[in-house]
Protein backbone atom coordinates (compact mmCIF):
# COMPACT_ATOMS: atom_id res chain seq x y z
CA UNK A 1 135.21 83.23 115.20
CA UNK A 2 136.74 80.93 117.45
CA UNK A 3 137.90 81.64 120.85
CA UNK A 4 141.27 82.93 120.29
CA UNK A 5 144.14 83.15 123.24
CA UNK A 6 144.34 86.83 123.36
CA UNK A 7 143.07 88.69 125.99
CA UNK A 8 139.12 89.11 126.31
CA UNK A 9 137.30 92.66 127.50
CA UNK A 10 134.09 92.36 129.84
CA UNK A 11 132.07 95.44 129.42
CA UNK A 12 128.05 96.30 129.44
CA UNK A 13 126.81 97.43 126.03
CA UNK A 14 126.47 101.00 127.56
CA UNK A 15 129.65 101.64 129.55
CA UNK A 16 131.77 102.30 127.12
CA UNK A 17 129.85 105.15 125.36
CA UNK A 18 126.22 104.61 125.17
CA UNK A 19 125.88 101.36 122.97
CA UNK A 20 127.06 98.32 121.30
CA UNK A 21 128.41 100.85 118.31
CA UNK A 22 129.86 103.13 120.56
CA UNK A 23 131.31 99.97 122.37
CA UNK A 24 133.10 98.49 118.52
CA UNK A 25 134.16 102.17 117.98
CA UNK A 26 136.36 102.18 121.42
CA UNK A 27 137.60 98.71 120.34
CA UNK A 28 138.92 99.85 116.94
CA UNK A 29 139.94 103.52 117.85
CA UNK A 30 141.36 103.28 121.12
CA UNK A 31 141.92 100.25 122.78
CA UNK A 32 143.68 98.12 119.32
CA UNK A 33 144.91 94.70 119.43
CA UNK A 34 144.98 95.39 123.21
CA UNK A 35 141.99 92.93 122.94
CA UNK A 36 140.77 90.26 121.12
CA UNK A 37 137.73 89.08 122.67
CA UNK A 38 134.57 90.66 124.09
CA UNK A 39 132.46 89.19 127.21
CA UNK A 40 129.24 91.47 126.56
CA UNK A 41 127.69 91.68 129.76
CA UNK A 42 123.47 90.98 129.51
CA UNK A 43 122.48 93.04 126.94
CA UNK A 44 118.83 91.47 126.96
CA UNK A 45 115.81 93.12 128.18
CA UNK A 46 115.67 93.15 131.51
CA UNK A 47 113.90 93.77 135.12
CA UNK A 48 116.93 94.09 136.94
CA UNK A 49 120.82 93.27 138.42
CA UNK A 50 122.18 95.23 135.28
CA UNK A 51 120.93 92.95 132.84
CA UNK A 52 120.94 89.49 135.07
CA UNK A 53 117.28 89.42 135.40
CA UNK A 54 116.88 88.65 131.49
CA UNK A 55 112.91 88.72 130.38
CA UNK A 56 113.89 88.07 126.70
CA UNK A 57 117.03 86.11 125.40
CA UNK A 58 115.32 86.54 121.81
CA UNK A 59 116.22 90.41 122.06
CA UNK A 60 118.99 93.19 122.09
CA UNK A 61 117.61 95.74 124.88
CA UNK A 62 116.67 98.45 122.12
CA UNK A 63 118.96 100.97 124.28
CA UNK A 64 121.64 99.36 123.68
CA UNK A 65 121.23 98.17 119.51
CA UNK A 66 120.64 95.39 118.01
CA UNK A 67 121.35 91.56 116.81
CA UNK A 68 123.28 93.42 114.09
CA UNK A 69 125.56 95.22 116.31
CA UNK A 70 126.50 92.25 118.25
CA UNK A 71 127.82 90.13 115.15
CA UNK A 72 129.19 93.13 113.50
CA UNK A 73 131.27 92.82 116.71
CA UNK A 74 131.51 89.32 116.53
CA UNK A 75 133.58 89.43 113.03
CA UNK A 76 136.34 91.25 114.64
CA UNK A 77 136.33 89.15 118.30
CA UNK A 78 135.32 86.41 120.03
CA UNK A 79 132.43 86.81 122.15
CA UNK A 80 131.21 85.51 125.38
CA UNK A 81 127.28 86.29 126.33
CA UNK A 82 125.85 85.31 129.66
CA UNK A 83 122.73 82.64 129.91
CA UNK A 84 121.48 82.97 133.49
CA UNK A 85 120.73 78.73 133.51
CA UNK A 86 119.14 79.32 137.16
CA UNK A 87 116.68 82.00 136.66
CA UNK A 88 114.76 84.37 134.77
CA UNK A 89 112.78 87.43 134.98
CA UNK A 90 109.27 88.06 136.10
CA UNK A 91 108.26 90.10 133.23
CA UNK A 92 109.39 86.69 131.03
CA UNK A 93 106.67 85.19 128.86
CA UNK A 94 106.73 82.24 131.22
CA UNK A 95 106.10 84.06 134.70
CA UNK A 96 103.12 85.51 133.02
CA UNK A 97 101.44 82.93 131.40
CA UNK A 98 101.76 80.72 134.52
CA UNK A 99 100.26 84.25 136.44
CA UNK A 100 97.46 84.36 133.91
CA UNK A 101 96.90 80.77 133.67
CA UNK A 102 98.39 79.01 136.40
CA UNK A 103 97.72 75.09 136.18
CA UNK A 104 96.44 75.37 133.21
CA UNK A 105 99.89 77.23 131.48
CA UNK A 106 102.41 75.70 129.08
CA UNK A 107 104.87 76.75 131.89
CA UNK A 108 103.48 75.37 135.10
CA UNK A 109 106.69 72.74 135.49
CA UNK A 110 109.15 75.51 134.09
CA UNK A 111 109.73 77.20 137.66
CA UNK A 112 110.43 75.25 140.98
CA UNK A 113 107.19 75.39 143.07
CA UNK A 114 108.66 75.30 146.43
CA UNK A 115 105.74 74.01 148.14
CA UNK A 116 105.54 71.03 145.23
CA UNK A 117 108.79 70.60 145.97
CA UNK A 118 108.68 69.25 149.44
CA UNK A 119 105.32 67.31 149.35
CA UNK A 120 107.30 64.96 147.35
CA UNK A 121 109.27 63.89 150.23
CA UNK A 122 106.37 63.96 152.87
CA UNK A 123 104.28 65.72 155.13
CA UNK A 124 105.32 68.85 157.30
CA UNK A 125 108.15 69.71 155.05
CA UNK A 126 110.56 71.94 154.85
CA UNK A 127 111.37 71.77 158.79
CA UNK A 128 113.27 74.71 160.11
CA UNK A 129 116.32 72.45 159.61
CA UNK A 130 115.71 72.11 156.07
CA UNK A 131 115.65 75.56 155.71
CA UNK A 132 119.22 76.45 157.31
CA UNK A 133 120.54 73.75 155.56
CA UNK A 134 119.95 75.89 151.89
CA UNK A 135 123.25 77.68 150.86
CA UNK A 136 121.19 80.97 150.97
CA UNK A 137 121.56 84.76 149.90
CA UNK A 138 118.98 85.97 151.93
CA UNK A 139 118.07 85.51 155.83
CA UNK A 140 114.64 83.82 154.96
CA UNK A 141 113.62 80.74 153.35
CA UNK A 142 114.71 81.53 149.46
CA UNK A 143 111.32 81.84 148.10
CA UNK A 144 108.72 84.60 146.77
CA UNK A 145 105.13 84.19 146.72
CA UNK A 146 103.13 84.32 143.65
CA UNK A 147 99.33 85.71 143.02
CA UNK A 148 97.76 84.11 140.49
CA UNK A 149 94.77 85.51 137.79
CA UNK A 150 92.38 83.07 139.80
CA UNK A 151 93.38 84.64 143.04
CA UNK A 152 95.42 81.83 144.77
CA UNK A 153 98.79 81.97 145.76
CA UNK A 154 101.81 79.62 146.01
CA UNK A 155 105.66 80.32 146.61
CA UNK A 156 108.33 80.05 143.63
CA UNK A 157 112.03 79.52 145.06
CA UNK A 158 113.95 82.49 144.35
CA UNK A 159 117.51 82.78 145.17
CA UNK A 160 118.39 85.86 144.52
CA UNK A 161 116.88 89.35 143.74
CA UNK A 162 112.98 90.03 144.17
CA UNK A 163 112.86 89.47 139.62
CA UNK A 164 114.84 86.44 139.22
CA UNK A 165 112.94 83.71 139.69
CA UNK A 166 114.55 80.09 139.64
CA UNK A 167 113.83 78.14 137.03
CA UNK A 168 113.35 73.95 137.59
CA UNK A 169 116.18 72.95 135.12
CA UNK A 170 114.71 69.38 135.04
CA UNK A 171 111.90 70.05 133.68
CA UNK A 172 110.80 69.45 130.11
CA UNK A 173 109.98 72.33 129.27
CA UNK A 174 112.43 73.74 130.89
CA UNK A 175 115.33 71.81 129.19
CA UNK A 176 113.85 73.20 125.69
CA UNK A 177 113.75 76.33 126.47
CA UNK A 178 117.60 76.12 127.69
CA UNK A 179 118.36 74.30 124.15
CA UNK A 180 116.79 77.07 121.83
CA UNK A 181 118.07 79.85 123.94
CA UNK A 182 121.50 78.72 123.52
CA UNK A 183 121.51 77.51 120.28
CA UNK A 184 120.24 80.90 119.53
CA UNK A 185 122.88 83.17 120.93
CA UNK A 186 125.57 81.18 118.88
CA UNK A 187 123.83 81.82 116.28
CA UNK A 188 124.07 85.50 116.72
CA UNK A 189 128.00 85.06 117.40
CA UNK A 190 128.59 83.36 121.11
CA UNK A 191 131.83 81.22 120.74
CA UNK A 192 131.87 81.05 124.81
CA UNK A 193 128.77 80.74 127.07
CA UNK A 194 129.23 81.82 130.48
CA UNK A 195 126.79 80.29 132.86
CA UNK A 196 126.16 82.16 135.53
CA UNK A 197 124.59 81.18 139.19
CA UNK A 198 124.80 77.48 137.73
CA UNK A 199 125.70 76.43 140.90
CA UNK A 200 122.64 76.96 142.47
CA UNK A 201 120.62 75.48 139.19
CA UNK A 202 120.09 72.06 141.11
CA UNK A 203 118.01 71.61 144.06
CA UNK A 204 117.98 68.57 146.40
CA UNK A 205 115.93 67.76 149.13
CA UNK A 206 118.39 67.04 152.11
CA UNK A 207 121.28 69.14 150.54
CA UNK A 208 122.24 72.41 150.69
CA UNK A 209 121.34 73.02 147.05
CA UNK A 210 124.90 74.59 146.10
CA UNK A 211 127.09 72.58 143.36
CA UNK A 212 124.83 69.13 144.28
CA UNK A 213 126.87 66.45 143.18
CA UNK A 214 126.59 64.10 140.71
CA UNK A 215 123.44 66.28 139.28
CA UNK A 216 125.42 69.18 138.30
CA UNK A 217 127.73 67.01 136.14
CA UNK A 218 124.24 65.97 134.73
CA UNK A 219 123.32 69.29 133.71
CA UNK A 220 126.66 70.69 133.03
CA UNK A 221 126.77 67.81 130.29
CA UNK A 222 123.34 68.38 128.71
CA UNK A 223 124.96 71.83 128.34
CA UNK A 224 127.66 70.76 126.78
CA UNK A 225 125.66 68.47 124.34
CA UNK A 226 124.23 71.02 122.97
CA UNK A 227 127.09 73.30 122.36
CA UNK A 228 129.49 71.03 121.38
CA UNK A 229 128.41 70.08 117.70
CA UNK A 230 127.80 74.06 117.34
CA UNK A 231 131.92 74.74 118.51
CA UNK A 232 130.77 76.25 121.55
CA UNK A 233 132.33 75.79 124.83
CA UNK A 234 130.92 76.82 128.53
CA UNK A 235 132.59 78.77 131.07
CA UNK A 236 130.70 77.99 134.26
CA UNK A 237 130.69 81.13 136.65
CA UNK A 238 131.07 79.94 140.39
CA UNK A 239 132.72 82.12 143.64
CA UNK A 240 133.81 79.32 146.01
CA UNK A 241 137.24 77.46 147.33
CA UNK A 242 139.47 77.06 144.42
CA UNK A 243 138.50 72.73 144.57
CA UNK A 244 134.78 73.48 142.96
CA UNK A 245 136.48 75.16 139.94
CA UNK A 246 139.25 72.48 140.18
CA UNK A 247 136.68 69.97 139.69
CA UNK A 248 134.60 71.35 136.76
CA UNK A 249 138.52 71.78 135.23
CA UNK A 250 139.12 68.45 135.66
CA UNK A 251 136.41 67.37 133.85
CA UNK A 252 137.12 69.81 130.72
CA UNK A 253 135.50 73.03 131.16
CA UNK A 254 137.15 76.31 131.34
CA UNK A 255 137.06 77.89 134.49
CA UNK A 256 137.94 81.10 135.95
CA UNK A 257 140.64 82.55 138.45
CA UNK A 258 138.83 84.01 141.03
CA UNK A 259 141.66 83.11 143.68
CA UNK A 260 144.61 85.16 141.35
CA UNK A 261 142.79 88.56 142.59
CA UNK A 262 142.81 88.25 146.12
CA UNK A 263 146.14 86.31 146.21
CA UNK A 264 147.47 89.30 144.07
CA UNK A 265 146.51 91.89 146.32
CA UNK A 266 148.07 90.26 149.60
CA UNK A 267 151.73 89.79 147.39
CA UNK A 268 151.22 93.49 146.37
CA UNK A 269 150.66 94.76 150.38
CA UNK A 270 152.88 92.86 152.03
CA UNK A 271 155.82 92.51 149.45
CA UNK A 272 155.70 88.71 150.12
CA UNK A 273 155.66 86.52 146.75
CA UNK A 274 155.22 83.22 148.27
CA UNK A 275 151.54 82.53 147.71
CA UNK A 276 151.93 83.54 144.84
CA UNK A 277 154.31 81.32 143.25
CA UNK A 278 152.56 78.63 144.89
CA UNK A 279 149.27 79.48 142.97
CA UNK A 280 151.02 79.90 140.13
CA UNK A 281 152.02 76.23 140.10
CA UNK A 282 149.19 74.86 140.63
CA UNK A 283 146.92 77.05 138.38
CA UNK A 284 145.46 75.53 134.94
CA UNK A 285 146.12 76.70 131.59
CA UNK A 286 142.34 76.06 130.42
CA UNK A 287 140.92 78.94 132.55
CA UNK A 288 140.62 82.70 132.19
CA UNK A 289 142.08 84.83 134.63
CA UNK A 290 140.43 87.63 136.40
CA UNK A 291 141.67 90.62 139.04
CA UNK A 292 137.92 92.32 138.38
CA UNK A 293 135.01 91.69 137.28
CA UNK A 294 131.74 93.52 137.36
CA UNK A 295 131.02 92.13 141.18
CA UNK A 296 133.36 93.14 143.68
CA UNK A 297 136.81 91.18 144.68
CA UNK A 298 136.32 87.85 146.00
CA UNK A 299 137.31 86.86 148.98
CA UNK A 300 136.11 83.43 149.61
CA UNK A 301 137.98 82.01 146.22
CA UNK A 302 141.49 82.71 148.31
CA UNK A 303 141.19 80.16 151.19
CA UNK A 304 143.52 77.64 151.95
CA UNK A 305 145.59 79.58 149.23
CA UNK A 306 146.00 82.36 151.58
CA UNK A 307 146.17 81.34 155.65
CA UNK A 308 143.03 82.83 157.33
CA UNK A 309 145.40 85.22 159.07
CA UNK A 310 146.59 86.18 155.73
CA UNK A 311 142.85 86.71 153.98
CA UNK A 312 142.04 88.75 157.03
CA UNK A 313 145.26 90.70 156.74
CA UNK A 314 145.07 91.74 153.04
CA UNK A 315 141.10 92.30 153.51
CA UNK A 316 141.82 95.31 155.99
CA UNK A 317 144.99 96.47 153.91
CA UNK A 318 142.32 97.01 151.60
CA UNK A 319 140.56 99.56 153.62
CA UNK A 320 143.90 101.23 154.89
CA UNK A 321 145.39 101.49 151.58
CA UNK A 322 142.52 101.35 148.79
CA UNK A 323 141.37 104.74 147.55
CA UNK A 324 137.82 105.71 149.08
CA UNK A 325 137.31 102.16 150.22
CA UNK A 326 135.00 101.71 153.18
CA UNK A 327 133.16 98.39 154.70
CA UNK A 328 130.23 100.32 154.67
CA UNK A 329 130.27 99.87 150.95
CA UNK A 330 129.78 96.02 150.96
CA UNK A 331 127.31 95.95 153.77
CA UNK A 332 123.66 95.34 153.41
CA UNK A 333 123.55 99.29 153.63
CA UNK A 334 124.77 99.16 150.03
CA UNK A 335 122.39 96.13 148.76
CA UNK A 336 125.31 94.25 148.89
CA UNK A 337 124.82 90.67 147.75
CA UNK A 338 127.65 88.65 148.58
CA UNK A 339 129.29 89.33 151.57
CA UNK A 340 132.26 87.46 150.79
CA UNK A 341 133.03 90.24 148.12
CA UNK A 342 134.66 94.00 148.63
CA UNK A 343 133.22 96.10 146.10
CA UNK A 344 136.37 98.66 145.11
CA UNK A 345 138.05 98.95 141.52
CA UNK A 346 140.92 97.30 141.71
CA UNK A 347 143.66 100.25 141.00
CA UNK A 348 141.70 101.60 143.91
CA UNK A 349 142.41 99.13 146.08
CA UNK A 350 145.82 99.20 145.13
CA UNK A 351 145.49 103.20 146.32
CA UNK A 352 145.52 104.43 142.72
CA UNK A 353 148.95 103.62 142.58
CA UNK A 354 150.29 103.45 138.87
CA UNK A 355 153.56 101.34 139.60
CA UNK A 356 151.25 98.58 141.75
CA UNK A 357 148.67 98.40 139.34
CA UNK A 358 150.63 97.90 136.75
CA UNK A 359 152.83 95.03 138.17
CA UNK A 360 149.42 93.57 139.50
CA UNK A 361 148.63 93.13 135.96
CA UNK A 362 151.73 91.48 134.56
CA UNK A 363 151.37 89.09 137.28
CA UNK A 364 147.77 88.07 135.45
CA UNK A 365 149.37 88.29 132.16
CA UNK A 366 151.86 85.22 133.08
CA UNK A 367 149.25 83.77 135.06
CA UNK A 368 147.83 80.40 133.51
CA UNK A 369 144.99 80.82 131.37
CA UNK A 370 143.58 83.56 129.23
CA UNK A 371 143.76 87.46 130.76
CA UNK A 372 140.00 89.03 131.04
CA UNK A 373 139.99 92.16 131.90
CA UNK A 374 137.18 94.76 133.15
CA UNK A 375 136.50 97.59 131.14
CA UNK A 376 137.05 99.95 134.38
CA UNK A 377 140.52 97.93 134.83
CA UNK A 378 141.33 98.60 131.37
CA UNK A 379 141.05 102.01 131.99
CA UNK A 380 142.94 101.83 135.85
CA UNK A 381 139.40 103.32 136.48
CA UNK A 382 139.52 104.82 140.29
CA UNK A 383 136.06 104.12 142.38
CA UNK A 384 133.20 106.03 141.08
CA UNK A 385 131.21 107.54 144.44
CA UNK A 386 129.32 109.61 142.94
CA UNK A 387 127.51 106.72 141.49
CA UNK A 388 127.60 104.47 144.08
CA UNK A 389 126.05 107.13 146.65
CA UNK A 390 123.31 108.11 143.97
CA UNK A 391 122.16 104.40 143.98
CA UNK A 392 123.04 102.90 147.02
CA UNK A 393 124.40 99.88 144.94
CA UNK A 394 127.95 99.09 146.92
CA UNK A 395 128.81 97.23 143.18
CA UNK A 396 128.11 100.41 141.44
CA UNK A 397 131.59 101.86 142.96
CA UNK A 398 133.08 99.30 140.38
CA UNK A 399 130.38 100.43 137.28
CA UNK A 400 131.55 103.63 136.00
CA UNK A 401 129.81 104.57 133.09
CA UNK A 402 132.62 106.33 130.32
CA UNK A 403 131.42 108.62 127.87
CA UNK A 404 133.57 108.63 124.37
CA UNK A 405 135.44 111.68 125.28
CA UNK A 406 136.99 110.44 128.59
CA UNK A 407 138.02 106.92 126.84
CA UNK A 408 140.04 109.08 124.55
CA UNK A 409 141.43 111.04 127.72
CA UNK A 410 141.89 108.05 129.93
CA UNK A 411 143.95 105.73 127.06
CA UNK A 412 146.25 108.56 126.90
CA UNK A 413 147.37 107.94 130.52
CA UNK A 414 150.91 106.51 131.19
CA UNK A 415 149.24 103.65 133.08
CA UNK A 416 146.86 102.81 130.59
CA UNK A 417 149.32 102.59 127.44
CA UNK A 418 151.50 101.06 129.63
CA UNK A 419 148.99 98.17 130.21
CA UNK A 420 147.70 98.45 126.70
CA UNK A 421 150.98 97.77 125.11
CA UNK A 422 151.59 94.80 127.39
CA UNK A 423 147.62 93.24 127.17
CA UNK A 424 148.99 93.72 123.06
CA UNK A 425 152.25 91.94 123.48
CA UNK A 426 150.88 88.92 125.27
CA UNK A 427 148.09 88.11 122.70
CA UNK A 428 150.88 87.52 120.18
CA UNK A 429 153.61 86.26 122.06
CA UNK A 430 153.54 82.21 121.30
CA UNK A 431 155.45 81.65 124.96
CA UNK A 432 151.69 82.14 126.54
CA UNK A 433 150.74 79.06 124.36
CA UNK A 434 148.12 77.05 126.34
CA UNK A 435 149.58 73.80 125.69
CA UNK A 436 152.96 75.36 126.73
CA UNK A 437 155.20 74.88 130.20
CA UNK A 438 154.94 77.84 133.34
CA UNK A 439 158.10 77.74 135.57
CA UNK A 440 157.84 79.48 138.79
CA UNK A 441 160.99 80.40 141.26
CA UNK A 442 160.87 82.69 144.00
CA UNK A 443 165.12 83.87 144.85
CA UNK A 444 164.05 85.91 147.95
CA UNK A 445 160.89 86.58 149.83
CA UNK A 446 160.31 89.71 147.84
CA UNK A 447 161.20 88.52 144.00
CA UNK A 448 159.41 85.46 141.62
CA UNK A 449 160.67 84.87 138.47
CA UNK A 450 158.10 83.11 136.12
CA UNK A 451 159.29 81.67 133.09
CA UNK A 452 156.02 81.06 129.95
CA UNK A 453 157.08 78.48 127.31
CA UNK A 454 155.46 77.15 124.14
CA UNK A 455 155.08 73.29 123.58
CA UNK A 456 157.56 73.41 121.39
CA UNK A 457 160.42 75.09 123.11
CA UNK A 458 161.21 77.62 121.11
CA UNK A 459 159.87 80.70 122.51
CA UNK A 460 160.17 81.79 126.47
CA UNK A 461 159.20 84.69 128.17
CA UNK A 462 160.51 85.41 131.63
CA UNK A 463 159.02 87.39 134.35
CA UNK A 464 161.55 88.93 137.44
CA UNK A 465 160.13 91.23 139.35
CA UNK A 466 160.11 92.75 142.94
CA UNK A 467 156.50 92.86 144.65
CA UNK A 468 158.14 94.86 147.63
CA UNK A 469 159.48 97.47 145.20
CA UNK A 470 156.98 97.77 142.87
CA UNK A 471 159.55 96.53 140.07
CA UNK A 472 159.85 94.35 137.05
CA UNK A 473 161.69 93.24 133.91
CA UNK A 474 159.67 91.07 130.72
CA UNK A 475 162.37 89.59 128.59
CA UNK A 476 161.35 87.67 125.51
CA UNK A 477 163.33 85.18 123.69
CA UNK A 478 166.72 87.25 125.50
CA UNK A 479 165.09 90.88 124.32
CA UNK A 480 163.87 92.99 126.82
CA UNK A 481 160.10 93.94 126.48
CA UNK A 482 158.91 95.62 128.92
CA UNK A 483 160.53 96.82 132.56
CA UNK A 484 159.98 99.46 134.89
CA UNK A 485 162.50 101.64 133.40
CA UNK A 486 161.40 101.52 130.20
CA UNK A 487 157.57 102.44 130.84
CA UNK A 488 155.57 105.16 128.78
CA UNK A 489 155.98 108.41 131.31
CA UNK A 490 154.29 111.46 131.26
């Protein structure tokens, strides 16, 4: 199935019951034509990170199913699967042969051998200045050692967690492994590949080895040569200023709107719509749009949208007003890894407030782009601390894991059939048409009116609403659809 301009779910194959069938059965049974595609979160064997230290792209994690549950899926919705392009497990087939053989293995080019690395470039190498220069997620020098079956040891750059070790995407064998892998998961149903961390894929001596231009473009490409001729197309996964993703845009990829959550939350606590209209203009249609995700809410993504006085301003309104939201719970404390991110559910931050949340969402839904939602956001899911507390994972406040009884219980609140019935009205309304016209007009400092068009003309939707009051209208073609006195109630 091709991707389709309806709105797309991102779930793991075991929050929404306890597996991939339990995950179709929600689909059909409770959510509807709410959605119409599916971003399955790693569902691959794996060491760690919920699935994003993958030790076998060849498999389903046999918790979770199997190949036949994902396309059984994948004949209903489009799906998006995640290829992590700048690392893989330690338990992979590669780490262990190069353990066991070392110089000797298949895979001795296939990870980045940091002390390789710099003897290319000379003697006494990396300098301490080499080694602040790295756009790091750790304090130390980004690298993990490795003991080998003959008893020597070496480092291995490693980015991020203690099993994800960074693979040399230059390399050979390297570049074939990325080609099979991908041209296997579309294969098993992938219409969208999102590639996460690829930012950090390409390291450069004297760079900071983030988004290393022109390499990336090198890379991105060879991606894109492969999936092209299948009728695959990439969504690169990056959290930075809104001009990286503007870039990979505006040379064709989709991207996503990791500015529209932040940017929401400050037009939603201070009643102001300005910077939000002003987004709104300059947003692209060829991008999905997000207000969660399964890593907390992005801060970094909203400069120079949002003043720095206006970042820090909707950052603390997030603690004052978000539901059991505390800075504790994106601090190392909590093995947090970015700490440009909050970790809260997003109707939490919004205080669990049913009339905020909801607006919140219609803004996304005549956002530019495609709406992808989070399963816990589908569900106006409130921050699990229970969870979080029993794993000391701050992202695990955001990771509620719903049994099939309380997805009946939950669709039947007000908020959630409210936000079902509009997620179902914008995947067939032909005014969100890609190729179509966005209009954006704010009358006061409180109100923006958007206005979605099709190419053609012929169908408009128009958005007034009130971020100070918490109100809003939808009117379709001159037919109210949807307004705040006409919501689902108790």
């Amino acid at each position: 199935m091709e991707i389709q301009n309806k709105a797309i779910l991102i779930t793991y194959a075991d929050s929404l019951g306890k597996n991939l069938k339990d995950v179709h059965q929600v689909l059909k049974e409770d959510i509807g034509d709410a959605i119409g595609g599916v971003h399955l979160l790693p569902f691959f064997p794996s060491t760690g990170d919920r699935g994003f230290a993958p030790a076998d792209y060849t498999r389903v994690d046999a918790a979770f199913g199997d190949w036949k549950d994902v396309e059984a899926l994948g004949e209903e919705y489009y799906l998006m699967f995640d290829f992590m392009i700048n690392h893989i497990s330690r338990e992979s087939v590669m780490y262990q042969d190069f353990k066991k053989n070392h110089d000797d293995s298949k895979y001795k080019d296939f990870f980045i051998r940091w002390e390789k690395f710099w003897a290319k470039v000379g003697e006494n190498r990396p300098t301490q200045a080499d080694v602040d220069l790295i756009y790091k997620r750790k304090e130390k020098a980004p690298t993990q050692e490795i003991t080998f079956d003959d008893g020597t040891t070496e480092n291995l750059w490693n980015t991020f967690g203690e099993e994800q070790i960074d693979i040399d995407v230059n390399s050979v064998i390297a570049k074939e492994f990325i080609k099979t892998t991908l041209e296997d998961m579309v294969k098993h149903g992938a219409n969208l590949i999102r590639l996460d961390a690829f930012a950090y894929a390409v390291k450069k001596v004297d760079t900071n080895d983030f988004f290393v231009e022109p390499e990336i473009w090198d890379t991105l490409n060879e991606v894109r040569e492969i999936l092209t001729p299948l009728k695959a197309e990439i969504l690169p996964e990056i959290h930075e200023h809104y001009s990286i993703p503007k870039k990979i845009n505006d040379h064709g990829y989709f991207t996503y709107d990791f500015a529209l959550p932040m940017t929401t939350l400050y037009t939603l606590y201070s009643g102001k719509t300005n910077q939000l209209a002003k987004w709104l203009k300059m947003s692209p249609m060829k991008q999905f749009t997000t207000l969660d995700t399964h890593d907390g809410i992005g801060v970094v993504d909203a400069r120079d949208i949002l003043t720095d006085d206006e970042i820090d301003y909707a950052s603390e309104q997030l603690y004052k007003v978000g539901a059991n939201v505390k800075k504790t719970y994106s601090s190392a404390s909590y093995n947090n890894l970015d700490i440009y991110q909050i970790n809260s559910t997003y109707y939490s931050a919004l205080g669990n407030d049913d009339a905020a949340y909801l607006l919140s969402r219609v803004f996304q839904v005549f956002a530019p782009g495609i709406p992808q939602i989070y399963y816990v956001g589908l569900l106006a899911g409130e921050n699990d601390i229970a969870l979080l507390e029993s794993t000391k994972e701050g992202r695990n406040i955001n990771r509620h894991y719903y049994t099939r009884e309380e997805v009946k219980s939950e669709v039947k609140r007000p908020v959630v059939a409210n936000l079902l019935k509009l997620l179902s009205w914008r995947n067939e309304s032909p005014a969100f048409d890609l190729a179509g016209s966005i209009i954006v007009d704010t009358p006061t400092d409180t109100t923006i009116v958007v206005t979605r068009q099709d190419e053609s003309g012929q169908n408009k939707a128009v958005l007034t609403a009130d971020a100070a009051n918490k109100t809003f209208e939808i009117v379709e073609n001159g037919q109210t659809v949807m307004s705040s006195d006409n919501l689902t109630q108790n």
